[in-house]
N, C-alpha and C. Protein backbone atom coordinates (compact mmCIF):
# COMPACT_ATOMS: atom_id res chain seq x y z
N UNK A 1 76.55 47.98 128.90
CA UNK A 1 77.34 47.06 129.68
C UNK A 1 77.15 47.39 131.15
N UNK A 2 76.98 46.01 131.81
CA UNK A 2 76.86 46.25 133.54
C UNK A 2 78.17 46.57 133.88
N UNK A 3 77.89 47.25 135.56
CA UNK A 3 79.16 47.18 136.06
C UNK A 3 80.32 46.13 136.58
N UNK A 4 78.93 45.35 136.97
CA UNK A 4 79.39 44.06 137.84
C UNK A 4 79.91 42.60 136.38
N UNK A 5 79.74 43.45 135.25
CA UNK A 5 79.97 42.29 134.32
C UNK A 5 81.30 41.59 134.34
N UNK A 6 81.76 40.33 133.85
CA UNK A 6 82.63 39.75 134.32
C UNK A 6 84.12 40.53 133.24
N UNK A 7 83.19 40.30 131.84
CA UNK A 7 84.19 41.09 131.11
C UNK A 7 84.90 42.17 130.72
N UNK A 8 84.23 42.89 131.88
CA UNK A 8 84.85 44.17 131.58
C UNK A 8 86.34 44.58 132.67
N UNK A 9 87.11 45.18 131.88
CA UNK A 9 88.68 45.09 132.54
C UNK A 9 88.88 46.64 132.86
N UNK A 10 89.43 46.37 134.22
CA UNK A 10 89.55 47.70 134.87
C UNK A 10 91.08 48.82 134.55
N UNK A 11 90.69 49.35 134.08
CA UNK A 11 92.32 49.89 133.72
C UNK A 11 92.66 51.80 134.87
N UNK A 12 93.96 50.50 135.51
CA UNK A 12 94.20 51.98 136.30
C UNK A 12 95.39 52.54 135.86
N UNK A 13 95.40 54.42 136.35
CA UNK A 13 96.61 54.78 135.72
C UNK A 13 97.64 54.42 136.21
N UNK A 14 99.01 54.57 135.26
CA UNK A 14 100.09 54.48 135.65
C UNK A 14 100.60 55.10 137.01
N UNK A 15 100.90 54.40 137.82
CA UNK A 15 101.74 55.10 138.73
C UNK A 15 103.21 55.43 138.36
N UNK A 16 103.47 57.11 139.16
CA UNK A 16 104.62 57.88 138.30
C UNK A 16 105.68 58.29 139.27
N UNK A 17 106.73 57.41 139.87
CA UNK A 17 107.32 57.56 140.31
C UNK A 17 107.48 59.81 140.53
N UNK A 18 108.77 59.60 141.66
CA UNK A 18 108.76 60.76 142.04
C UNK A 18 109.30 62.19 140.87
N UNK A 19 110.34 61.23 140.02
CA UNK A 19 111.41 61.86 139.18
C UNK A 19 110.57 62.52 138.00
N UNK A 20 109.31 61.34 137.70
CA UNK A 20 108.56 61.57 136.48
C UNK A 20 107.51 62.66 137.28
N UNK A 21 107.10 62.81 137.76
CA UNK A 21 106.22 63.01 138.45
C UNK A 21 106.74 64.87 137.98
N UNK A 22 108.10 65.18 138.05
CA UNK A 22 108.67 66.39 138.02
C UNK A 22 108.56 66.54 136.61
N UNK A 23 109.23 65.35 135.51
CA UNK A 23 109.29 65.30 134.55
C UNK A 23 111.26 65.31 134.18
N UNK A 24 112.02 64.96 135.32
CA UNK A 24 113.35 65.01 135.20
C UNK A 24 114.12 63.89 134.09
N UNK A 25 113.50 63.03 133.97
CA UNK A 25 113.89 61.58 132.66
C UNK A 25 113.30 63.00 131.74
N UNK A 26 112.43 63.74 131.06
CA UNK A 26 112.20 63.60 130.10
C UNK A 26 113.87 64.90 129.77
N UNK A 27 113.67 65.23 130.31
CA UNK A 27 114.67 66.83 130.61
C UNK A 27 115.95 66.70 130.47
N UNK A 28 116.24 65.24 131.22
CA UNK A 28 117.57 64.74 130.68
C UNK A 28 118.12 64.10 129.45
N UNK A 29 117.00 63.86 128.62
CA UNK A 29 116.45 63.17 127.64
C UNK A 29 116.96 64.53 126.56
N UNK A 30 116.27 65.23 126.33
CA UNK A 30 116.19 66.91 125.87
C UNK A 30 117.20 67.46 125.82
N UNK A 31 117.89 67.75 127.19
CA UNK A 31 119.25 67.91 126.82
C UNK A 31 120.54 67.15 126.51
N UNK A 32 120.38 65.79 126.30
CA UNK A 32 121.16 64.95 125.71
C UNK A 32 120.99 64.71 124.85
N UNK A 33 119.91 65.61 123.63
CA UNK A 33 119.58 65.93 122.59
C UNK A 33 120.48 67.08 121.87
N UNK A 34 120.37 67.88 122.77
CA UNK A 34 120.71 69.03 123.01
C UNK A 34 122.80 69.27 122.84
N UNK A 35 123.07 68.36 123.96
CA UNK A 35 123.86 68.36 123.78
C UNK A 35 124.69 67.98 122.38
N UNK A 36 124.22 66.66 122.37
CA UNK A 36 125.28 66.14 120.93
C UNK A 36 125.14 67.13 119.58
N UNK A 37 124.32 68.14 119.48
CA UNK A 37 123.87 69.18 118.05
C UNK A 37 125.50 69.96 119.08
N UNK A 38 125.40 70.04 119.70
CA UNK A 38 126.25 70.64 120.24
C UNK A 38 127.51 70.45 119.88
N UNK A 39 127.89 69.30 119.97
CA UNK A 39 129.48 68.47 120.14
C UNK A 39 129.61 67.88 118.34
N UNK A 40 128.49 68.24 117.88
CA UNK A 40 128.46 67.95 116.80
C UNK A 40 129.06 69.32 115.74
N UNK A 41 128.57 70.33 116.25
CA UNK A 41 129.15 71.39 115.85
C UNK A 41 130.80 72.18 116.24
N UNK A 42 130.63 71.82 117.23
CA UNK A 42 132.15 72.55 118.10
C UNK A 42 133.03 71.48 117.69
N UNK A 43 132.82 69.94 117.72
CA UNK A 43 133.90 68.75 117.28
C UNK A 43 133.52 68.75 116.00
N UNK A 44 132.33 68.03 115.18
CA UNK A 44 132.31 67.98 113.96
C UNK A 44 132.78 68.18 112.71
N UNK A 45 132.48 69.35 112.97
CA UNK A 45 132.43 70.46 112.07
C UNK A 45 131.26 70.55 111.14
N UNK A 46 129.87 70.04 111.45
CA UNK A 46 128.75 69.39 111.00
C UNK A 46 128.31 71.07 111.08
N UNK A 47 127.91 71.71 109.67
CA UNK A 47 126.84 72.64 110.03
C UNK A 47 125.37 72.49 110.14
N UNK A 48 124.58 73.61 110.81
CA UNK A 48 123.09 72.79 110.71
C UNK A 48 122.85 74.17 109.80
N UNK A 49 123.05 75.17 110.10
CA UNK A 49 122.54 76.45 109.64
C UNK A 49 122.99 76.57 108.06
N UNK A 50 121.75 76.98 107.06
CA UNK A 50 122.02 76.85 105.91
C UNK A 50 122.25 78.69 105.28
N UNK A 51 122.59 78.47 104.57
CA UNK A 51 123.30 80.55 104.66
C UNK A 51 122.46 80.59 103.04
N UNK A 52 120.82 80.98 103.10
CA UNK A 52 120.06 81.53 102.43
C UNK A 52 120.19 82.64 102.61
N UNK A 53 120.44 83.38 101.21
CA UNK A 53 119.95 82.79 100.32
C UNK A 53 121.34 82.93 99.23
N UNK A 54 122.41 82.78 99.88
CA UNK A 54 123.67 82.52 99.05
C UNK A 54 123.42 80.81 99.08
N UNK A 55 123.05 79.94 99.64
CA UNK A 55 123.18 78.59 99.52
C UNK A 55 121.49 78.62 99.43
N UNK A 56 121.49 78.19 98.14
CA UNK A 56 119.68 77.95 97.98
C UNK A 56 119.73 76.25 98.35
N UNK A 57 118.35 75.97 98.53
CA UNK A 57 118.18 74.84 98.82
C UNK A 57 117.28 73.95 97.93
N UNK A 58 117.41 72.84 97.61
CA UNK A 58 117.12 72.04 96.89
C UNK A 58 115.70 70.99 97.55
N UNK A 59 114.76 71.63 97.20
CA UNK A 59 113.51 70.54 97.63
C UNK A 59 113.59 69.36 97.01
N UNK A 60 112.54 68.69 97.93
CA UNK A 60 113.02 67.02 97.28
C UNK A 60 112.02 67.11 96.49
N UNK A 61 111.87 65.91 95.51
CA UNK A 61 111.31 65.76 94.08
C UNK A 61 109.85 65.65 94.14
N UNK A 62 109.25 65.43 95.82
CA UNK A 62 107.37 65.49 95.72
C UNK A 62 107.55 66.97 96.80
N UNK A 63 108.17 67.72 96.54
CA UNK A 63 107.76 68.96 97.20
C UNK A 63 106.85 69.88 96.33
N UNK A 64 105.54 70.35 97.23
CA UNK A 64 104.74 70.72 96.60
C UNK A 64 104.65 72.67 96.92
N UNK A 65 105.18 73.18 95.90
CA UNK A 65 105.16 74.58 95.98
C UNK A 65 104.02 75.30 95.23
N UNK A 66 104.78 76.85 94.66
CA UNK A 66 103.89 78.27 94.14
C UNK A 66 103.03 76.82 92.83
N UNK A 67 101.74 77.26 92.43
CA UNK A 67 101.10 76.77 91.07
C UNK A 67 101.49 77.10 89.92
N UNK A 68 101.21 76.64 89.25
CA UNK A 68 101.45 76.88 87.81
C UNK A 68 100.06 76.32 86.98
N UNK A 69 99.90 77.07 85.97
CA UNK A 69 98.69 76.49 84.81
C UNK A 69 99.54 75.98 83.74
N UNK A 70 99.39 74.99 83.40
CA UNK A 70 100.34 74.01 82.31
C UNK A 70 99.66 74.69 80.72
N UNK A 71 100.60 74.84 79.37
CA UNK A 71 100.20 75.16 78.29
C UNK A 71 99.78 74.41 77.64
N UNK A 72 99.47 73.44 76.33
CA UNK A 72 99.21 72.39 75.27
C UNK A 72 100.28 72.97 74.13
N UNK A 73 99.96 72.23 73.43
CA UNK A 73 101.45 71.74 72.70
C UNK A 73 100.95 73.62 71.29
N UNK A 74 99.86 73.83 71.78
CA UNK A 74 99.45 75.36 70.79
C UNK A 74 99.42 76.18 71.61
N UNK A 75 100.41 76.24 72.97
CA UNK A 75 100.78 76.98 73.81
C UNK A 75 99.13 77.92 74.69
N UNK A 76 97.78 77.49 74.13
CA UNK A 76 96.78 77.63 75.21
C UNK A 76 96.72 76.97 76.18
N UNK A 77 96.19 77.84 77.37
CA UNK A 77 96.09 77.28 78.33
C UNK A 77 95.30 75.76 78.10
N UNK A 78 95.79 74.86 79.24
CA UNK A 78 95.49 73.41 79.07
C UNK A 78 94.11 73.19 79.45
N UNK A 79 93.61 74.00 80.89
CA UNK A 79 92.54 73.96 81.69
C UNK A 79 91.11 73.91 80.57
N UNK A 80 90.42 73.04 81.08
CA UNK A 80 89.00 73.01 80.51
C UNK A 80 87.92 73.48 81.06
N UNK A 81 88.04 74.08 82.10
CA UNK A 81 86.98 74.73 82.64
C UNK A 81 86.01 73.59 83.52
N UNK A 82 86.31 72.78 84.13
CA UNK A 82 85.74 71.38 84.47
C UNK A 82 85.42 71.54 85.91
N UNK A 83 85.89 72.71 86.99
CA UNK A 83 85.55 72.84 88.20
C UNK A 83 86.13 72.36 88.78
N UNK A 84 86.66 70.73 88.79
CA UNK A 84 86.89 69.72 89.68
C UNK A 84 88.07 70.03 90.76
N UNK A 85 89.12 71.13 90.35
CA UNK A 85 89.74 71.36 91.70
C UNK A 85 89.43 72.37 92.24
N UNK A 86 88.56 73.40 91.69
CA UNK A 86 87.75 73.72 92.81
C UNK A 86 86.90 73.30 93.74
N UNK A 87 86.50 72.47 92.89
CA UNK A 87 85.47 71.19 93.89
C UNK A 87 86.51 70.39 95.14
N UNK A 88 87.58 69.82 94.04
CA UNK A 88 88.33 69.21 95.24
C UNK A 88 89.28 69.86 96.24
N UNK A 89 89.39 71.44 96.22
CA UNK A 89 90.36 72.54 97.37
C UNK A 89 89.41 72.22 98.27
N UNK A 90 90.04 72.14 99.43
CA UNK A 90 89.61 71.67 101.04
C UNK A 90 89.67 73.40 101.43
N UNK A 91 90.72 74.06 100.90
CA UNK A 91 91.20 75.21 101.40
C UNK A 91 89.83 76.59 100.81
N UNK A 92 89.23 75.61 99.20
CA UNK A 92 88.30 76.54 98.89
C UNK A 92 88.69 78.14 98.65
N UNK A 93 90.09 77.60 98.17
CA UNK A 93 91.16 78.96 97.51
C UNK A 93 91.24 79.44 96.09
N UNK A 94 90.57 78.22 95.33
CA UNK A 94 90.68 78.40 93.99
C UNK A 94 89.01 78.80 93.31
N UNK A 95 89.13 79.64 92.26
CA UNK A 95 87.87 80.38 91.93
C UNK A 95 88.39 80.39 90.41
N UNK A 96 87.13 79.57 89.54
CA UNK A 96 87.49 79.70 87.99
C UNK A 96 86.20 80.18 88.04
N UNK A 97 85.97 81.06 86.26
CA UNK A 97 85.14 81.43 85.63
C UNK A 97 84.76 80.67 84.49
N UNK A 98 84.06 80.02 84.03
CA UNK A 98 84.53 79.25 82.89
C UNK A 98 83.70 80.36 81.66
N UNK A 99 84.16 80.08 80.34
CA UNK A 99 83.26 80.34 79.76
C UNK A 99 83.75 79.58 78.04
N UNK A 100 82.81 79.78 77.22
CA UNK A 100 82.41 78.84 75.66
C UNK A 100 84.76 79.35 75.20
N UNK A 101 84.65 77.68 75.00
CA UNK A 101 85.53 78.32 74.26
C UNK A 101 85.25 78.43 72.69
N UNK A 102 86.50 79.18 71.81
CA UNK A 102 86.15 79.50 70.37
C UNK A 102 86.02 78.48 70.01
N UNK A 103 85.42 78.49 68.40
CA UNK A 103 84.76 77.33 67.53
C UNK A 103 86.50 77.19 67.00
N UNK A 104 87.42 77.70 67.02
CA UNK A 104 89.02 77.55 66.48
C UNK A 104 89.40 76.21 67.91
N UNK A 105 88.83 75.87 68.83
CA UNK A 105 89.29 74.93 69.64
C UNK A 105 88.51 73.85 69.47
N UNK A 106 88.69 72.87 68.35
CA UNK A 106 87.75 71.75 68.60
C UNK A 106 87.85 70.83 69.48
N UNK A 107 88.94 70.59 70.01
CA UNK A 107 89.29 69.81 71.46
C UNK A 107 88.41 70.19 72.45
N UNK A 108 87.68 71.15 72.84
CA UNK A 108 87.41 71.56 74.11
C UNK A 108 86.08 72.28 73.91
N UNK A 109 85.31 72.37 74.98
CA UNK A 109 83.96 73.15 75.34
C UNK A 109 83.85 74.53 75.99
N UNK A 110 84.99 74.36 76.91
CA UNK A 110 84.92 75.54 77.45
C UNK A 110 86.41 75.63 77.96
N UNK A 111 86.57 77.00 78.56
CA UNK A 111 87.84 77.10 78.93
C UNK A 111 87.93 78.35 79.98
N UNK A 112 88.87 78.48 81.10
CA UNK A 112 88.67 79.17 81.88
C UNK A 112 88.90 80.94 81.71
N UNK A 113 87.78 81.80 81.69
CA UNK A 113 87.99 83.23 81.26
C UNK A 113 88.84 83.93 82.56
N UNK A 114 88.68 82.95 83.89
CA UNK A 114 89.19 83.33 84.50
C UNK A 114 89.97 82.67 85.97
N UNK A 115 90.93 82.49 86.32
CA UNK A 115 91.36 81.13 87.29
C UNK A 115 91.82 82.03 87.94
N UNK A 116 91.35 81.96 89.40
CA UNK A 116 92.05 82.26 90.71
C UNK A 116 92.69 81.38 91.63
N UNK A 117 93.75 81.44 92.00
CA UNK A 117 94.10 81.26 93.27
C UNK A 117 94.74 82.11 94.48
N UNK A 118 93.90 81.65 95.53
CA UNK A 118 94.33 82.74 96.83
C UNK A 118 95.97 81.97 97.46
N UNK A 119 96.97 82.07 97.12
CA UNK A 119 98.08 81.63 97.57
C UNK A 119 98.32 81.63 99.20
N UNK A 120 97.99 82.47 99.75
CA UNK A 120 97.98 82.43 101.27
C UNK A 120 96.96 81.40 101.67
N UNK A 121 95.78 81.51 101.31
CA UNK A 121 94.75 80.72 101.91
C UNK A 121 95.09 79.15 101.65
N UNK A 122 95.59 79.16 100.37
CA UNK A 122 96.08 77.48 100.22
C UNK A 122 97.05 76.87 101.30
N UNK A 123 96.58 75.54 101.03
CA UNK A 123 97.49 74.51 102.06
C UNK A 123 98.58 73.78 101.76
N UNK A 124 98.51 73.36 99.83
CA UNK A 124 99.11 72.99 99.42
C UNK A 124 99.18 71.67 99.50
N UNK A 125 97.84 70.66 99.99
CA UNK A 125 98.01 69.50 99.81
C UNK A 125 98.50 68.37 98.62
N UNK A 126 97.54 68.97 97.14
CA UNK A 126 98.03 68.62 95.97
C UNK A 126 96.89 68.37 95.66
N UNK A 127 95.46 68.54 96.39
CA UNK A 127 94.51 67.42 95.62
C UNK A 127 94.08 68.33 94.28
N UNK A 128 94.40 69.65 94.27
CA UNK A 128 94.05 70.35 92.70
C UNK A 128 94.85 69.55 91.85
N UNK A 129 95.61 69.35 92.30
CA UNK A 129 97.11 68.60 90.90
C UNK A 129 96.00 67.36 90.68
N UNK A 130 95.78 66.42 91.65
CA UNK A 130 95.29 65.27 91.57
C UNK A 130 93.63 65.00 91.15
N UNK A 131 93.18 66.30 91.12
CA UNK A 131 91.48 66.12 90.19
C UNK A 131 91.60 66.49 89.09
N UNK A 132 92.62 67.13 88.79
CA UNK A 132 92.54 67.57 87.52
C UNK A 132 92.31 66.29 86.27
N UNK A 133 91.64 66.45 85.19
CA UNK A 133 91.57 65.58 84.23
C UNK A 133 92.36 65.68 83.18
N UNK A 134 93.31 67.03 82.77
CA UNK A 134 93.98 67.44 81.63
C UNK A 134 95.56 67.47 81.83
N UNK A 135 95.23 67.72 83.48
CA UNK A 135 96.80 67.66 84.03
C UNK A 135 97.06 69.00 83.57
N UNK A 136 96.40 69.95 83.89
CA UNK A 136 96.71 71.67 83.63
C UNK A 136 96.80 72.23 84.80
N UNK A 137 96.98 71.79 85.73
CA UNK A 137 97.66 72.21 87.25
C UNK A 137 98.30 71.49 87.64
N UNK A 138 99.79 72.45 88.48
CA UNK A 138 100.73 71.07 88.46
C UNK A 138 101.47 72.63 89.98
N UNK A 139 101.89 71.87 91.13
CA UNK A 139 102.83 72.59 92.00
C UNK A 139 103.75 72.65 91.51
N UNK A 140 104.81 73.28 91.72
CA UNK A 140 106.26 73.26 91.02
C UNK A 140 107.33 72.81 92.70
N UNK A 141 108.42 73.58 92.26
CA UNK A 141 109.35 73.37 93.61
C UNK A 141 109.75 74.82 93.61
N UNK A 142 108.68 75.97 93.88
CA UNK A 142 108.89 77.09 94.33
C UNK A 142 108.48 77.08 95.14
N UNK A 143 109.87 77.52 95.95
CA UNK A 143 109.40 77.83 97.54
C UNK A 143 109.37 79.36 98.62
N UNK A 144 110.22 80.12 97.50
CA UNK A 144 110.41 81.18 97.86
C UNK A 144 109.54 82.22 97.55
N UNK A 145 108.11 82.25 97.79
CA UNK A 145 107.30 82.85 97.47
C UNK A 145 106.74 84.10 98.37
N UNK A 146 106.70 85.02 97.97
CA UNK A 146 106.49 86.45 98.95
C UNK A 146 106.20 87.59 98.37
N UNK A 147 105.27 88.63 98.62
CA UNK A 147 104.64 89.75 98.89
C UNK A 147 104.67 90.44 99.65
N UNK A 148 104.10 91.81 99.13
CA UNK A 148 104.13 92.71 100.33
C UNK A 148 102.38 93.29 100.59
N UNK A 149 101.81 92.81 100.30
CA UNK A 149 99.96 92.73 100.36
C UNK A 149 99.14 91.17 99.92
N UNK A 150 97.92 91.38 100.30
CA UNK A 150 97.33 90.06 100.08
C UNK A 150 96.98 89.99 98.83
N UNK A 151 96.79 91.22 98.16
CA UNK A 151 96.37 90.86 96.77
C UNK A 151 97.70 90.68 96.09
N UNK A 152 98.90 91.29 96.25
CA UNK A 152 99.98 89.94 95.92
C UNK A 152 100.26 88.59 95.22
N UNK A 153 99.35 87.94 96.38
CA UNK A 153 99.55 86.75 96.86
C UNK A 153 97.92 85.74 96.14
N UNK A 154 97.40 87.03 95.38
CA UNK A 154 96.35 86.10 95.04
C UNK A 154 96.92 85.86 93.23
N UNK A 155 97.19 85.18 92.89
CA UNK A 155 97.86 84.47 91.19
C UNK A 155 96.28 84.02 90.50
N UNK A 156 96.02 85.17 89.36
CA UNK A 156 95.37 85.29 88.52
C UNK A 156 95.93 84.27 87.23
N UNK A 157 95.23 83.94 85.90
CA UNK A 157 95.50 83.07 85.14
C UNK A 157 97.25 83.50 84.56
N UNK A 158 96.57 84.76 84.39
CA UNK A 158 98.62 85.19 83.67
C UNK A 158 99.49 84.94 84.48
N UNK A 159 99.03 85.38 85.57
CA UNK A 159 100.32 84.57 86.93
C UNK A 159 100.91 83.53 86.78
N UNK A 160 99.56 82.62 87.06
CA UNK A 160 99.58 81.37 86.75
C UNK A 160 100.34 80.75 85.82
N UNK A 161 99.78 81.36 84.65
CA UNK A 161 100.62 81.23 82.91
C UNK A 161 102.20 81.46 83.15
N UNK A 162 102.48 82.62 83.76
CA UNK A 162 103.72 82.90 83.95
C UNK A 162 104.98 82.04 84.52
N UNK A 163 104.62 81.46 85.32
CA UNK A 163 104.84 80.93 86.54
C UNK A 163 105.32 79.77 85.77
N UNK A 164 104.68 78.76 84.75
CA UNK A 164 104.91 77.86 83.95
C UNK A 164 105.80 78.58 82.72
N UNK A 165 106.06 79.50 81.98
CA UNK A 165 106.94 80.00 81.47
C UNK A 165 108.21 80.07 82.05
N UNK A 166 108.15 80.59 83.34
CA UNK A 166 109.15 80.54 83.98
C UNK A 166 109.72 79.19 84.77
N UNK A 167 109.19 78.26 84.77
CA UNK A 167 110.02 76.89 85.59
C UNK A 167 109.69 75.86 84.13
N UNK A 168 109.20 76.00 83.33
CA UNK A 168 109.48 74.91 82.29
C UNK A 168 110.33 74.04 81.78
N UNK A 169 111.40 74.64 81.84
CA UNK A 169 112.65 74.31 81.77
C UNK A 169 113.04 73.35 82.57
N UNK A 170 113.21 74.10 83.78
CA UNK A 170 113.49 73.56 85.12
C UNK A 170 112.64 72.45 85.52
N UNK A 171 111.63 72.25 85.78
CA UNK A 171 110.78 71.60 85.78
C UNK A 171 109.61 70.97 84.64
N UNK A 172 110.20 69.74 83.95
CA UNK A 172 109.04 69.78 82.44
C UNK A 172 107.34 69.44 83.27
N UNK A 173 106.63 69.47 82.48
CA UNK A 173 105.24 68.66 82.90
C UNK A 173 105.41 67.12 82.89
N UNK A 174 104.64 67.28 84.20
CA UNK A 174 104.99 65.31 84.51
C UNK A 174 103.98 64.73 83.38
N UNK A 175 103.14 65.24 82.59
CA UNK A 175 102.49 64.56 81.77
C UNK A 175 102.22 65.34 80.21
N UNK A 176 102.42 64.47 79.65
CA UNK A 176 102.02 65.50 77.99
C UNK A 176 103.74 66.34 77.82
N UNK A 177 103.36 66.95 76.74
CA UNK A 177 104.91 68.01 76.54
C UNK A 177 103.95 69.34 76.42
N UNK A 178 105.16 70.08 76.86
CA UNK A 178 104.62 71.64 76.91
C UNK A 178 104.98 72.38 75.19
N UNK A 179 104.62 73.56 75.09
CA UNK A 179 104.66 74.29 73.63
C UNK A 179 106.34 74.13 73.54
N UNK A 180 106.89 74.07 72.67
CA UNK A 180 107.73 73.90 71.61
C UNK A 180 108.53 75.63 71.98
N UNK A 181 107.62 76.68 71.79
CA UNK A 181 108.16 77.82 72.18
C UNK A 181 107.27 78.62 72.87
N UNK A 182 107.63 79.58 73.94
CA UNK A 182 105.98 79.93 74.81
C UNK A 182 105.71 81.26 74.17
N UNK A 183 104.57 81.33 74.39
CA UNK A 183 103.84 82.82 73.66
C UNK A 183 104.02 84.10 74.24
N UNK A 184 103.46 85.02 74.46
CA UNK A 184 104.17 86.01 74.61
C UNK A 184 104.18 86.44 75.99
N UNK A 185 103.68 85.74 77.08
CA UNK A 185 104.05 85.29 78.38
C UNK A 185 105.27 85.60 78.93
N UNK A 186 106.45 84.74 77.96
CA UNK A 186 107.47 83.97 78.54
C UNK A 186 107.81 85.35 79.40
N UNK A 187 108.79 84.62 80.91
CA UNK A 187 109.63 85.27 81.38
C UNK A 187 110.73 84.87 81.88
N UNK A 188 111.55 84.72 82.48
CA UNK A 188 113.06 83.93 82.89
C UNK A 188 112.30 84.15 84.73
N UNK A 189 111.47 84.83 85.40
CA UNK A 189 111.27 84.60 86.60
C UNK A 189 109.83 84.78 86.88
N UNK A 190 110.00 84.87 88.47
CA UNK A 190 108.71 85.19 88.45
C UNK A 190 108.03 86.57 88.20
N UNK A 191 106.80 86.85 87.87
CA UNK A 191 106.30 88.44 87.38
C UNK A 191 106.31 89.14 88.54
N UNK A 192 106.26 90.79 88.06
CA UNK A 192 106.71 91.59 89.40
C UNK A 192 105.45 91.66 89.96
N UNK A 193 105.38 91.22 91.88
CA UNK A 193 104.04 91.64 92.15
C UNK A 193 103.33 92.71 91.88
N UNK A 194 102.17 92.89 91.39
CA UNK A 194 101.34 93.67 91.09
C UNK A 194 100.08 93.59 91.80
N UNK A 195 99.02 94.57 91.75
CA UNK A 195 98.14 94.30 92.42
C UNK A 195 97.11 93.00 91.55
N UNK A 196 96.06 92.34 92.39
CA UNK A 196 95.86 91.06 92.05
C UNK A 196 94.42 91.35 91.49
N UNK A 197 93.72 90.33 90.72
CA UNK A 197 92.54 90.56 90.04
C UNK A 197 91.65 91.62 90.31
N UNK A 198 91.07 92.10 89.54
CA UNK A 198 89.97 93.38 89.46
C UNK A 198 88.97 92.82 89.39
């Protein structure tokens, strides 16, 4: 495009008065923000501060937390060994092993000997939940998740397994039904950190 062309439209900047220029509108703005949390608390009686972890808090129903590996109704793991949310982690946190499953599984080809996830490194978008084909990964609404090392924080398959023993209840699988009774997994929480895959 020429300069001298007819169509082209000249755009100049805003001129910014003196006040903006300081930034005093935005400041008054801020603290008349400021204020009403204020008058809201001293008149109100509106608290903002939530008193964790005597008042736990209730995530809303697409909050995406800690993983879980979902069971089948013969309480094996669900996963088929298919890659696809490893393929689909952006974060490139999750690491399966696959290998033959037994000739006792005629449903399936293979199955994972070994499923990692790096919990820190994840982002937690959901797209593992959402490639999956079996629906054997699923976030839960754990939010309170913590360690005291990185290997911690990395959830091996029993983790994993665990993790679904422990919120089953609480949370069913949004698809399929889970085992009837869990195998010898079960726990009422989460497992004590330990150090993480060898």
């Amino acid at each position: 495009m020429r300069a001298d062309d007819p169509n082209l439209k000249r755009i100049r900047p805003v001129e910014l008065s003196l006040a903006d220029r300081f930034f005093l509108p935005a400041i008054a703005v801020g603290l008349g923000v400021t204020a009403r949390h204020i008058a809201g608390v001293m008149f109100g009686g509106k608290a903002i501060t939530v008193q964790y972890p005597e008042d736990q808090h209730v995530p809303s129903p697409n909050y995406r937390g800690v993983h879980r590996l979902n069971r089948d109704e013969e309480g094996r793991v669900k996963c088929v060994a298919c890659m696809l949310c490893a393929t689909a982690c952006p974060a490139h946190c999750i690491d399966i092993v696959g290998a033959t499953a037994p000739e006792a599984w005629p449903d399936r080809e293979k199955y994972p000997e070994s499923f990692v996830i790096d919990e820190l490194r994840c982002i937690y978008c959901g797209m593992c939940e959402e490639a999956c084909p079996v629906e054997a990964i699923e976030l839960t609404g754990l939010y309170d998740l913590t360690g005291l090392s990185r290997e911690q924080m990395i959830f091996d398959k029993a983790k994993l397994l665990s993790v679904f023993d422990a919120t089953r209840e609480q949370e069913p699988m949004r698809y399929g039904r889970p085992p009837a009774d869990p195998p010898t997994l079960h726990t009422t929480a989460l497992p004590a950190q330990g150090p993480g895959p060898k």
